[in-house]
Protein backbone atom coordinates (compact mmCIF):
# COMPACT_ATOMS: atom_id res chain seq x y z
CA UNK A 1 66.67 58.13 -17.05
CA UNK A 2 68.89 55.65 -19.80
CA UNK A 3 71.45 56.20 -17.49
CA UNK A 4 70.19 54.64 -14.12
CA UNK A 5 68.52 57.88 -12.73
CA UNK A 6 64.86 59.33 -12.07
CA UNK A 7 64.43 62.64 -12.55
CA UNK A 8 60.81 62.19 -10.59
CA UNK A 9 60.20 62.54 -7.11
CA UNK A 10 62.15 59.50 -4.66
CA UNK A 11 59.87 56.38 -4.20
CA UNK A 12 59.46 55.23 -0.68
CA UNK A 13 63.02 53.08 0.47
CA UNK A 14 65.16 55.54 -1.16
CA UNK A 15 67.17 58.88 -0.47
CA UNK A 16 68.73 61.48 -2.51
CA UNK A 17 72.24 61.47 -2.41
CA UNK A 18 74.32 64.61 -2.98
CA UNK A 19 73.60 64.74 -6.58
CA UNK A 20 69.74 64.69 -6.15
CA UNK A 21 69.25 67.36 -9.00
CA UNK A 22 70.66 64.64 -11.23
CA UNK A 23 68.42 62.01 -10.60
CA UNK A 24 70.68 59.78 -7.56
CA UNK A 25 68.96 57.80 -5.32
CA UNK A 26 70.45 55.11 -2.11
CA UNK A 27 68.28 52.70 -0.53
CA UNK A 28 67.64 54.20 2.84
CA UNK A 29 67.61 51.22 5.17
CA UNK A 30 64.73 51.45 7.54
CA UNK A 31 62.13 52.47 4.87
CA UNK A 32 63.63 49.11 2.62
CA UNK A 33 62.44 46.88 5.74
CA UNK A 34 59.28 48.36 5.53
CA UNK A 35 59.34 47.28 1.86
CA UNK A 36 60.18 44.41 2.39
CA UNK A 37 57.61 43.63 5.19
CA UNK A 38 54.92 44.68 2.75
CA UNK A 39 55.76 42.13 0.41
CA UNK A 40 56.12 39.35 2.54
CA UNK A 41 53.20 39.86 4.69
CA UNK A 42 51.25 39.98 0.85
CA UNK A 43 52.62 37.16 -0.35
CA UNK A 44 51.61 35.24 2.31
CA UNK A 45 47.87 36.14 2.30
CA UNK A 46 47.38 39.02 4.08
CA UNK A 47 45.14 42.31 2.34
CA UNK A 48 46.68 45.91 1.20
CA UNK A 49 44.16 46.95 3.76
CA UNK A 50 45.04 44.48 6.50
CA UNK A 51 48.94 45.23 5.74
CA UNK A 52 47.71 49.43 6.33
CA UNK A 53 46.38 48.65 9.60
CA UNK A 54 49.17 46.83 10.86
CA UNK A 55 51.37 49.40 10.44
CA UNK A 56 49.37 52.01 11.27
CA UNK A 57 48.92 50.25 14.82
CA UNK A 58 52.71 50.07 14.88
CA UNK A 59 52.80 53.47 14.26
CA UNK A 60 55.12 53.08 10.97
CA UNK A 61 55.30 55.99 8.99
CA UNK A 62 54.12 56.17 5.43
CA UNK A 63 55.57 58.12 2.41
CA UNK A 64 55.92 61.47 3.01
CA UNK A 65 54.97 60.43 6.79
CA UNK A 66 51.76 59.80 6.35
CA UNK A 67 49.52 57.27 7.67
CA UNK A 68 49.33 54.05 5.20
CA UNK A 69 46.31 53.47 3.21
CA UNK A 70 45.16 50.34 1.02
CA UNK A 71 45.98 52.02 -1.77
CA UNK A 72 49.08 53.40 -0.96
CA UNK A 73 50.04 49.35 -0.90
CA UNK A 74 48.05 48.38 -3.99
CA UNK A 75 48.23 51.14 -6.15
CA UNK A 76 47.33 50.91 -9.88
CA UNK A 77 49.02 48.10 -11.50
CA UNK A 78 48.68 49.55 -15.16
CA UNK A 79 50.47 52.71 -14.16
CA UNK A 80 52.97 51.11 -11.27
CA UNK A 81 51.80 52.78 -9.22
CA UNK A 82 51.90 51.55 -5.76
CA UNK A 83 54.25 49.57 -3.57
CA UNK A 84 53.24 46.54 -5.03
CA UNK A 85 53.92 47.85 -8.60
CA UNK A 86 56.69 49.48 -8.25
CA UNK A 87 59.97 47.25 -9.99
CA UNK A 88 62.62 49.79 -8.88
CA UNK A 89 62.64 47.22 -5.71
CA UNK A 90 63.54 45.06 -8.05
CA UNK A 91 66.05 47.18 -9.76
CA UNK A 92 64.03 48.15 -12.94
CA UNK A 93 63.63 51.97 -13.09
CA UNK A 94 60.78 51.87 -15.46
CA UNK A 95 59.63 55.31 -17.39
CA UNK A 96 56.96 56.64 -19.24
CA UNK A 97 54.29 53.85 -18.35
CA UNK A 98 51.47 56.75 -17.86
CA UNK A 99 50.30 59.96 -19.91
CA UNK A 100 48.21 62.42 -17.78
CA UNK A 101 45.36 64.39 -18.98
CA UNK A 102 43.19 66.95 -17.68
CA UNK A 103 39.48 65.68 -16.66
CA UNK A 104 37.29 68.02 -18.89
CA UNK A 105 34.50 67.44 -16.40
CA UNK A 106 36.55 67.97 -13.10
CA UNK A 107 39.32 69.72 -14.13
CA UNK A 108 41.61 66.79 -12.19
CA UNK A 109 44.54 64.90 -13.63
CA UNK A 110 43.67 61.55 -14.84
CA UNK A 111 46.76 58.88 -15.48
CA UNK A 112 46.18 56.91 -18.75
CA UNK A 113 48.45 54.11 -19.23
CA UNK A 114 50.64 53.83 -22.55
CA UNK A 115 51.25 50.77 -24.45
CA UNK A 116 54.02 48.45 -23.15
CA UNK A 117 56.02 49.59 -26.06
CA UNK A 118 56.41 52.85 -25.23
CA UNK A 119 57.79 52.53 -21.86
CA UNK A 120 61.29 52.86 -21.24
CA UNK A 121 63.42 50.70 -18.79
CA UNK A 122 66.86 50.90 -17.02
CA UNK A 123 68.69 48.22 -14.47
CA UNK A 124 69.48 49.79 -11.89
CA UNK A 125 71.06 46.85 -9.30
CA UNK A 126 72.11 48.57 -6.77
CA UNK A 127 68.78 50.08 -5.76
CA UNK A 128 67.20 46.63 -5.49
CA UNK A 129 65.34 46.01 -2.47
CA UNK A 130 63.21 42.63 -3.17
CA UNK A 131 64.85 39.66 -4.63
CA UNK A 132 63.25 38.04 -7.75
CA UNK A 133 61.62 34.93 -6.06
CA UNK A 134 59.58 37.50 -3.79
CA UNK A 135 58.57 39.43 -6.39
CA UNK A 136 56.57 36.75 -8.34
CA UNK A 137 55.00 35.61 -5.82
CA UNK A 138 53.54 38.83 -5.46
CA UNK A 139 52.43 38.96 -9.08
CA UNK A 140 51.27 35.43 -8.74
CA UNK A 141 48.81 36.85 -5.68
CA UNK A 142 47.96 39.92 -7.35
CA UNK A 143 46.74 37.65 -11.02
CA UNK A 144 44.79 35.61 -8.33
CA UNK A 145 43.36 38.67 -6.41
CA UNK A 146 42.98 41.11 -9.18
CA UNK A 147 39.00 41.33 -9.39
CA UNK A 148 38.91 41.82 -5.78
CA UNK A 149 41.66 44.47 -5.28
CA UNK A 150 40.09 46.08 -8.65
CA UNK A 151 36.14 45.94 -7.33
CA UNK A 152 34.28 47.30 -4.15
CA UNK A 153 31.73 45.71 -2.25
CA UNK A 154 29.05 45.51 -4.80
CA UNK A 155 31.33 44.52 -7.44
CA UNK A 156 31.85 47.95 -9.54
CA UNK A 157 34.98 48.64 -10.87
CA UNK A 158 36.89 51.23 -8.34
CA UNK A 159 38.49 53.52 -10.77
CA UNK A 160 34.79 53.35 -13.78
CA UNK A 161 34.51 57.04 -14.37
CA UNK A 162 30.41 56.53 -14.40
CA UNK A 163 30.59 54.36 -10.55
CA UNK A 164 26.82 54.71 -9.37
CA UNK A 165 26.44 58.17 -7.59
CA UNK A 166 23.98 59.06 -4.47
CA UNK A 167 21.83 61.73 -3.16
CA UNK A 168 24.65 62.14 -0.70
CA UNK A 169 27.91 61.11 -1.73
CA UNK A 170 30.66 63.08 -1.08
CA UNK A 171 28.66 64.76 1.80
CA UNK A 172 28.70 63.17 4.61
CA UNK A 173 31.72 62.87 7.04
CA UNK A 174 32.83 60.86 10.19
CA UNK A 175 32.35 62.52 13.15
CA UNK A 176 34.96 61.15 15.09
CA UNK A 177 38.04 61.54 12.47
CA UNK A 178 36.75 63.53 10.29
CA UNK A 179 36.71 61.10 7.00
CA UNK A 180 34.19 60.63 4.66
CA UNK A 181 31.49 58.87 5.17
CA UNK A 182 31.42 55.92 2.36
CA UNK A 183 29.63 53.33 0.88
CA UNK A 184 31.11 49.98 2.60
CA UNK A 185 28.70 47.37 1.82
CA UNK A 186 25.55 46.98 -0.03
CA UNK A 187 23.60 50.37 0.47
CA UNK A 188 25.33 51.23 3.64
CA UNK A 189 27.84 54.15 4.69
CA UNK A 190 30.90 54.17 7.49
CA UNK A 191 33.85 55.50 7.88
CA UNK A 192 36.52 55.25 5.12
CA UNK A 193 39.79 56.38 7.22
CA UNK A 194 38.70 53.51 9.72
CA UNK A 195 38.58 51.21 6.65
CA UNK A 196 41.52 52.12 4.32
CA UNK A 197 44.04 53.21 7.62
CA UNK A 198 42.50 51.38 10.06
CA UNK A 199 43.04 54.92 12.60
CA UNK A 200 39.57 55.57 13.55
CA UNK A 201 37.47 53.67 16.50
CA UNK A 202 34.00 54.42 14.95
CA UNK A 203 32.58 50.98 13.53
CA UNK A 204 29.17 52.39 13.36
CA UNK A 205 27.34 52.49 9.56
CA UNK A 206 23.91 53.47 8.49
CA UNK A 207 22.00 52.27 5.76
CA UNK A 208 21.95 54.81 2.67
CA UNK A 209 17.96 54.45 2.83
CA UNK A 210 17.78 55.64 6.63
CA UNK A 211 20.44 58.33 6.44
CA UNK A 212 18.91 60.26 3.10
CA UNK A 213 15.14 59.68 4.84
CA UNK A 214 16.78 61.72 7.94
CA UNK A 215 18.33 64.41 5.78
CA UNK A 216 15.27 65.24 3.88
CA UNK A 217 13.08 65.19 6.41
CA UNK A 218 15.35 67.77 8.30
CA UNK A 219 15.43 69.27 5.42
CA UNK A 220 11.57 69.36 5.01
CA UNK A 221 11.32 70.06 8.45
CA UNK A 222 13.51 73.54 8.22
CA UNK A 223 11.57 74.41 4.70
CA UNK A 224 8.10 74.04 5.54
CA UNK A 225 8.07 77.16 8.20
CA UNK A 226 4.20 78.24 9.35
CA UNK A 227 5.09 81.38 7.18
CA UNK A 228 5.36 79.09 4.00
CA UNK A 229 2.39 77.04 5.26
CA UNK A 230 0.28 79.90 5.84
């Protein structure tokens, strides 16, 4: 890594060259524009999710050509993760800014960032992508934006281990894209692919109250046979 190369997977805007086991990496030119469109359109206002949509409707492809989502754009600034976050566009390959432990109660990887002293950093010119005055601007949005792009719609933290829980989340899916089926606003549920990729037509939510009063009285309904009434 001290010597200019990542021994990690490529970020999006780069391409292996011929010595890819050894870390080398070229700007690959249409996936830089794409870079570069991200940041302007950012710095001049416009949302991680709004930015998704757009080029989802131009039918851009993402990394690893998948469809964009907001927080493929935004990422986690602690970790660098994300477009946004990510100073090899501005030629700073930037190591060690995460440890990763195992979730003892879901068994999943969980990123944990490292103090700023422990990171380790490289220039690396020749694989900028985003000059310096663009770049700023982007932090000076992000300072300005950070509660928003850090909170959901009722103002809990997006990433708080303990967010509040319901009867059905993590249940319920879109029937047109297949998605789940999300909190959006204050106690009610859509679609989250037609929120964070912008693919999906159905704008259609339900209140959390009316959808678990439906479920358990289906539910009641299928239970309560004459046999068990008898």
């Amino acid at each position: 890594m001290l010597q200019g190369r990542a021994a990690a997977g490529k970020a999006f805007g780069y391409d292996v060259t011929e010595d890819a086991e050894r870390g080398g990496r070229v700007i690959k030119a249409a996936e830089a524009a794409v870079v570069e469109r991200i940041f302007t359109l950012f710095a001049h206002g416009v949302s991680p999710r709004a930015i998704a949509r757009r080029l989802n409707e131009d039918h851009v492809p993402g990394p690893e050509s998948r469809a964009w989502q907001d927080t493929t754009i935004h990422g986690q600034k602690e970790c660098g993760t994300g477009i946004l976050n990510n100073e090899l566009y501005v030629g700073q390959l930037v190591w060690n800014r995460c440890s990763y432990v195992k979730d003892p109660r879901t068994g999943k990887r969980v990123a944990r960032p490292n103090l700023p002293e422990r990171w380790e950093r490289t220039a690396v010119p020749h694989l900028r992508i985003i000059d310096d005055a663009l770049w700023h601007e982007v932090k000076r949005r992000q300072e300005a934006t950070a509660f928003e792009m850090t909170r959901d719609e009722r103002g809990n933290a997006l990433n708080r281990a303990d967010r509040r829980r319901f009867l059905l989340s993590g249940l319920l899916t879109c029937g047109c894209c297949g998605a789940g089926y999300t909190i959006m606003a204050k106690d009610r549920y859509g679609c989250a692919g037609r929120r964070s990729k912008g693919l999906c037509i159905n704008d259609r939510t339900i209140s959390r109250e009316e959808i678990e009063t439906r479920i358990l009285k289906a539910l009641k309904q299928n239970l309560l046979t004459p046999e068990l009434l008898a």
